[in-house]
Every structure is written in C-alpha cells, then in structure tokens.
Protein backbone atom coordinates (compact mmCIF):
# COMPACT_ATOMS: atom_id res chain seq x y z
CA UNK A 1 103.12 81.14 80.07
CA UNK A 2 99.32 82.61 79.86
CA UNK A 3 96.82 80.82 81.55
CA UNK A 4 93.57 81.54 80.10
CA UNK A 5 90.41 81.04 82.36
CA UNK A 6 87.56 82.47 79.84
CA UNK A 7 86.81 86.37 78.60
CA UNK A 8 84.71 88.50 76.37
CA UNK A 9 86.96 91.05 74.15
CA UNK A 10 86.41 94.35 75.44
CA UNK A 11 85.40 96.78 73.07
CA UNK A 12 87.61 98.49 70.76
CA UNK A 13 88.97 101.89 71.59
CA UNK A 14 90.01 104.05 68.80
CA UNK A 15 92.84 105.99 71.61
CA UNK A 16 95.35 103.56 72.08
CA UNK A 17 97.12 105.26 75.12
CA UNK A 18 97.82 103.09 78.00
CA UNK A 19 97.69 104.82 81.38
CA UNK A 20 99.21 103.97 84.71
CA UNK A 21 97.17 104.79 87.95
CA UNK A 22 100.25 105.08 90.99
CA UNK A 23 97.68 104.55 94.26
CA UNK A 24 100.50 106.63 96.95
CA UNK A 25 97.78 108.03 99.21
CA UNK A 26 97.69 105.86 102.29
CA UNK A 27 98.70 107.29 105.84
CA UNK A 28 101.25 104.33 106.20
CA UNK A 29 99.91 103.47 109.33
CA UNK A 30 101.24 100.22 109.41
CA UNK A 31 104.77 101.68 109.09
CA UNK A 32 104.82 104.46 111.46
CA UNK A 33 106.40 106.40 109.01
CA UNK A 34 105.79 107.49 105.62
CA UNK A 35 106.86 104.27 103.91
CA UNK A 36 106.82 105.54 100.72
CA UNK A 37 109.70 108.16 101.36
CA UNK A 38 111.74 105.17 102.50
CA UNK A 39 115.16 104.79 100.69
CA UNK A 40 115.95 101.42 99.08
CA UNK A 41 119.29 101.25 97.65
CA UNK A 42 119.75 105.30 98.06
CA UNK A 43 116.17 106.15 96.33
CA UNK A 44 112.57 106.69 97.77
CA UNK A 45 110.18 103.79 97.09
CA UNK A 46 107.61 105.69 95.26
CA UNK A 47 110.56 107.32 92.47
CA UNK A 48 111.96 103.27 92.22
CA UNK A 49 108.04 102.40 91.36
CA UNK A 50 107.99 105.65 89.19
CA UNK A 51 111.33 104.74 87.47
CA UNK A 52 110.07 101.12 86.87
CA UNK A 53 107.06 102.89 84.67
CA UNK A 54 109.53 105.02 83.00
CA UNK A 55 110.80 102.30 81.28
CA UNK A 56 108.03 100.44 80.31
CA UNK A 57 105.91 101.08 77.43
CA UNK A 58 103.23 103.10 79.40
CA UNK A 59 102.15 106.51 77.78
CA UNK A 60 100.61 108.14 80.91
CA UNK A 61 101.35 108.25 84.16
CA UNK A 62 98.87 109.89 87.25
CA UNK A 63 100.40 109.68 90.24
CA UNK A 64 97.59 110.03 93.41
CA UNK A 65 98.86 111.24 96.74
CA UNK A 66 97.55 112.13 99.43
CA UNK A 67 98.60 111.63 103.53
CA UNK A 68 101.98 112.55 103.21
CA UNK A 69 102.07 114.44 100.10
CA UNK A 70 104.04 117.22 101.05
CA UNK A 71 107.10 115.36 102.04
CA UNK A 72 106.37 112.68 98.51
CA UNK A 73 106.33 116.27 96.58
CA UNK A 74 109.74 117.39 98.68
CA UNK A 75 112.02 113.86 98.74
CA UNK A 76 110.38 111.96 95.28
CA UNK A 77 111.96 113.30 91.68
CA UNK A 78 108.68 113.58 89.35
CA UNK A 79 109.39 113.32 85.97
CA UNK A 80 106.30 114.30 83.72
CA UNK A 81 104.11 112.17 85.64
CA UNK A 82 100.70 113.91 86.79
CA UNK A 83 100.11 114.44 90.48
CA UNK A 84 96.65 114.45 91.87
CA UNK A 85 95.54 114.39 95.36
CA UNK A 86 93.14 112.74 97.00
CA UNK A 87 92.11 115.12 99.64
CA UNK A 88 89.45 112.55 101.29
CA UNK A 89 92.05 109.96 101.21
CA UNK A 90 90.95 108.98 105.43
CA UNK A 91 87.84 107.47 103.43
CA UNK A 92 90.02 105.03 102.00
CA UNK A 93 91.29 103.38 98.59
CA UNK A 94 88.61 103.42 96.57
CA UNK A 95 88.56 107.39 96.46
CA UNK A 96 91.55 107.62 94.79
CA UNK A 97 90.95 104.90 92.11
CA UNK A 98 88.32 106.90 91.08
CA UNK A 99 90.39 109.98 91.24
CA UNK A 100 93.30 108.14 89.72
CA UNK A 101 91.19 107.14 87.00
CA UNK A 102 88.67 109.64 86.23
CA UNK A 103 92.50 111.49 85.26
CA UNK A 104 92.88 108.60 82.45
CA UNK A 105 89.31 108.28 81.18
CA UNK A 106 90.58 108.75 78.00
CA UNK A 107 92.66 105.67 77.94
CA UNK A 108 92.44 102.25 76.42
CA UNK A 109 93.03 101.12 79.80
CA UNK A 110 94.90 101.44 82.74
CA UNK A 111 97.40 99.43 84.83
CA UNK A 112 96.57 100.54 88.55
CA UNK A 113 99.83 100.26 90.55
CA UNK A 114 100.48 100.38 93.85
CA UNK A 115 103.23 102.90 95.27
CA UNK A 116 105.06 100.18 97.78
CA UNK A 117 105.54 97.70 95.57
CA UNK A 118 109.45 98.98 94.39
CA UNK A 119 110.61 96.21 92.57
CA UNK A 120 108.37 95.57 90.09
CA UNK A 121 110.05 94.73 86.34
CA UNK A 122 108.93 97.16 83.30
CA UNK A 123 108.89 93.77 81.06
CA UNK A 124 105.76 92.77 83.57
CA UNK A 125 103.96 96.14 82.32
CA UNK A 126 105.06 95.24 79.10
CA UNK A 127 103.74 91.95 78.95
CA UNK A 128 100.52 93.20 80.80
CA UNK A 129 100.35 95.83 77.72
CA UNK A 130 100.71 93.26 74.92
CA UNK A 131 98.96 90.17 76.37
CA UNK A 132 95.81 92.86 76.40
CA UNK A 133 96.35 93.92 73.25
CA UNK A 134 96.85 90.76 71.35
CA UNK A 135 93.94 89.02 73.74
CA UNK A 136 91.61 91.51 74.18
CA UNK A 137 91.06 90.46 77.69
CA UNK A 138 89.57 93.21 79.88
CA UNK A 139 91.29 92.76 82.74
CA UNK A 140 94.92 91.32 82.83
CA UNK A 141 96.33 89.68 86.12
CA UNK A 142 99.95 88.77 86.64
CA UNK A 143 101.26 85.43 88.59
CA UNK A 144 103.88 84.28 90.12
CA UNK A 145 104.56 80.51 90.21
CA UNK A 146 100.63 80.71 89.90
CA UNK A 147 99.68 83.20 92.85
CA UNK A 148 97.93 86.29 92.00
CA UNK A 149 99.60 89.23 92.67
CA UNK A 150 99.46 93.36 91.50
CA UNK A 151 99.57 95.78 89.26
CA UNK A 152 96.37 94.98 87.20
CA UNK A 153 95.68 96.21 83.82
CA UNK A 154 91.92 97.47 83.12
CA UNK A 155 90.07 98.10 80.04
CA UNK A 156 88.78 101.27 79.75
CA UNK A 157 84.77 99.47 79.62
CA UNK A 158 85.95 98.24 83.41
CA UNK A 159 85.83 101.70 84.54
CA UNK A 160 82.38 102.04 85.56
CA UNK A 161 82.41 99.36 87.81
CA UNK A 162 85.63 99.84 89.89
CA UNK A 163 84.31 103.76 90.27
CA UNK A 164 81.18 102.41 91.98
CA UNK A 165 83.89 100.66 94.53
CA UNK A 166 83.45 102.56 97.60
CA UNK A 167 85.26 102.15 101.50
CA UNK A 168 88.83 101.30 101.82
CA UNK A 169 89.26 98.39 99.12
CA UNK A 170 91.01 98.31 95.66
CA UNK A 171 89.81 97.12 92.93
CA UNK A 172 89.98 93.01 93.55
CA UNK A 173 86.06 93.02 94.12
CA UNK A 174 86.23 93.93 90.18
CA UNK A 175 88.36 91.57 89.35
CA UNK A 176 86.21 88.57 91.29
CA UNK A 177 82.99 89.46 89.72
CA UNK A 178 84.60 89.83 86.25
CA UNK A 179 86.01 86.17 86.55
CA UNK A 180 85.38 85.34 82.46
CA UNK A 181 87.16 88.21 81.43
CA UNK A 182 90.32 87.50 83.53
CA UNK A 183 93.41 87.08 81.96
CA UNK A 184 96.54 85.63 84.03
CA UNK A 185 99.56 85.35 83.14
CA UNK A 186 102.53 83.99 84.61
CA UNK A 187 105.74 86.38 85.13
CA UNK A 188 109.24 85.56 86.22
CA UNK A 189 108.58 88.87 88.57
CA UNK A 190 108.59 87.75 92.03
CA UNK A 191 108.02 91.88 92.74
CA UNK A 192 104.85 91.11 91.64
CA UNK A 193 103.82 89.60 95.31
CA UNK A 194 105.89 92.07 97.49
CA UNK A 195 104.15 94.93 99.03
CA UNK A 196 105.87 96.92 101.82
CA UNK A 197 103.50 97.46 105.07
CA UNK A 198 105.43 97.26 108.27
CA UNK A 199 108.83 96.98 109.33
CA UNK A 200 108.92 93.46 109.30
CA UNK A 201 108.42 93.38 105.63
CA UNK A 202 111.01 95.66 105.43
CA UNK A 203 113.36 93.40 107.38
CA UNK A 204 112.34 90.19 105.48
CA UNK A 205 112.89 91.88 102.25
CA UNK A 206 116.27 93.22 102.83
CA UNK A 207 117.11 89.67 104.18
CA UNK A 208 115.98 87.49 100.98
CA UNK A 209 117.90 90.43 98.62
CA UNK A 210 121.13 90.42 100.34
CA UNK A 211 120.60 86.60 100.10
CA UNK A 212 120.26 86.41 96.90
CA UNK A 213 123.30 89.12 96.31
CA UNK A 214 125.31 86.40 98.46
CA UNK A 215 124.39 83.53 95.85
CA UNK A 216 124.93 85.79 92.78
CA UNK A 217 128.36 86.59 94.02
C-alpha cells in the first residue's frame, strides 16, 4: 500500500535512465573489520547488495568506495557497475553522495543505496522505480509495517540540495525538509530496516534468519 503525505511532480526529464548510487566508503569502524568484505551465505555483503541491483530494473550502477577499497576491489565480483572513490572519505558521507552522484547527473533520478544493507529485494527497487514514475513524487521512501527505512529514490531536481549536504550525514536532512514531496510506500521488505554496524547486528541477524529457516522447514 502507498501512503501519500503531499508532493509537487518533479519536472520531466527527457533521459529516462534510473541510476543507483552504492555508498561502500566507510572505515567500518564500528565493525573492526571491513564489514563489507564479510561473507553471508558464502558471498561478500557489498556483491549480495550488488547482485540485488542486478536484478532490478536499474540502468546504472556507481559503486563509491573508499576505506577499504583495495580489499572491496580484490574479494567483491564487479559486474559492469562503475567504481569511484572517494579519496576524502575521513570527511564523511556526504562526500561521496556528491561523488556518487555527480557520476549519475544525467539520470532521471537515483536510488542511493547503502553497501551493508545485503538483503534488500529487487521488487523494492522496482516498486521504488514505478511508484516514481507513475506519481511523479521526487523523492520515494520505502516502509516497513510503517517505519521508514533505506534505499531512497531521488529525482534528478533533488540533486542540488543533497550536494550542498556536507559532514558525515546522508541524505535524510533532504528528505525532512522536502516533507510535501515525500512519497512512502509500504514494502513486504523487512531488508529495508537492516543495516549491518557491529557484531552484534551481525549476531542478531544470523539469529532471526536461522529462525525463520527453522519455521520454514
């Protein structure tokens, strides 16, 4: 279901490409390890976010690296995607959305993804893709039993604005001053919430899957 809050139609954009903007350039602090080299089920959690977009109906993807990118270029399988690298990544997010997207500016719009979030659905960038299209709606939010959660799809007439974010944010400052043009919509994709940190979330995930492998079976 869609839950409309209120939005202007962005303008119309004569290149209908739809990019994806991977943000993989964080020092995994949190981790102590480059998380994003970590194998889930036998494959490193950037390629399972990678293969996710391979499916969907994307036509671009830019993958930004940055700490770590040596060992993401040696252990992650890149197929077609473009890598870019954020070389002042230390400053924080915000450098590489603008890197990330300055790569698409020729795009309808983007879907900005983050690289530890593995088990993201392509039908949620699918239905991100259409519900734009068919709305309009510059900026396109999915839920999850009504709780906001990532990627989030951007009009290309966003752009300016999230490449004036600066510091070691994302782009949900955009996305709270641009309240009437907010789309949600609600996805059976509980991926949509999960974000990998620290251990623990590690552990907790691996708990709730094999859980739910247990119930399955």
């Amino acid at each position: 279901m869609s839950h409309f809050i209120t939005y202007t139609l962005a303008h119309p954009c004569e290149n209908r490409l739809i990019a994806a903007v991977v943000l993989a350039a964080g020092a995994s602090s949190r981790m102590g390890r480059p998380k994003l080299t970590i194998p889930l089920d036998g494959v490193p959690m950037l390629e399972r976010v990678l293969k996710t977009l391979r499916r969907s109906t994307v036509d671009r993807v830019v993958v930004v690296l940055g700490a770590n990118a040596a060992e993401l270029r040696a252990q992650v399988r890149f197929e077609g995607e473009a890598v870019v690298v954020n070389q002042g990544f230390a400053d924080g997010m915000s450098g590489s959305l603008r890197l990330g997207l300055e790569s698409v500016r020729d795009a309808e719009a983007a879907i900005i993804v983050l690289g530890d979030q593995p088990f993201l659905l392509p039908a949620t960038i699918d239905r991100l893709v259409a519900e734009h299209r068919a709305s309009g709606a510059a900026i396109v939010v999915p839920t999850f039993h009504g709780n906001r959660g990532n990627p989030v799809l951007f009009d290309r007439s966003i752009f300016p604005q999230i490449a004036r974010v600066s510091g070691d944010v994302g782009a949900k400052s955009v996305v709270q001053s641009n309240a009437s043009d907010v789309l949600e919509v609600e996805v059976g994709d509980r991926g949509v919430l999960v974000d990998l940190d620290t251990p623990s979330d590690l552990r907790r995930e691996s708990k709730f899957r094999q859980g739910r492998t247990r119930v399955r079976a």
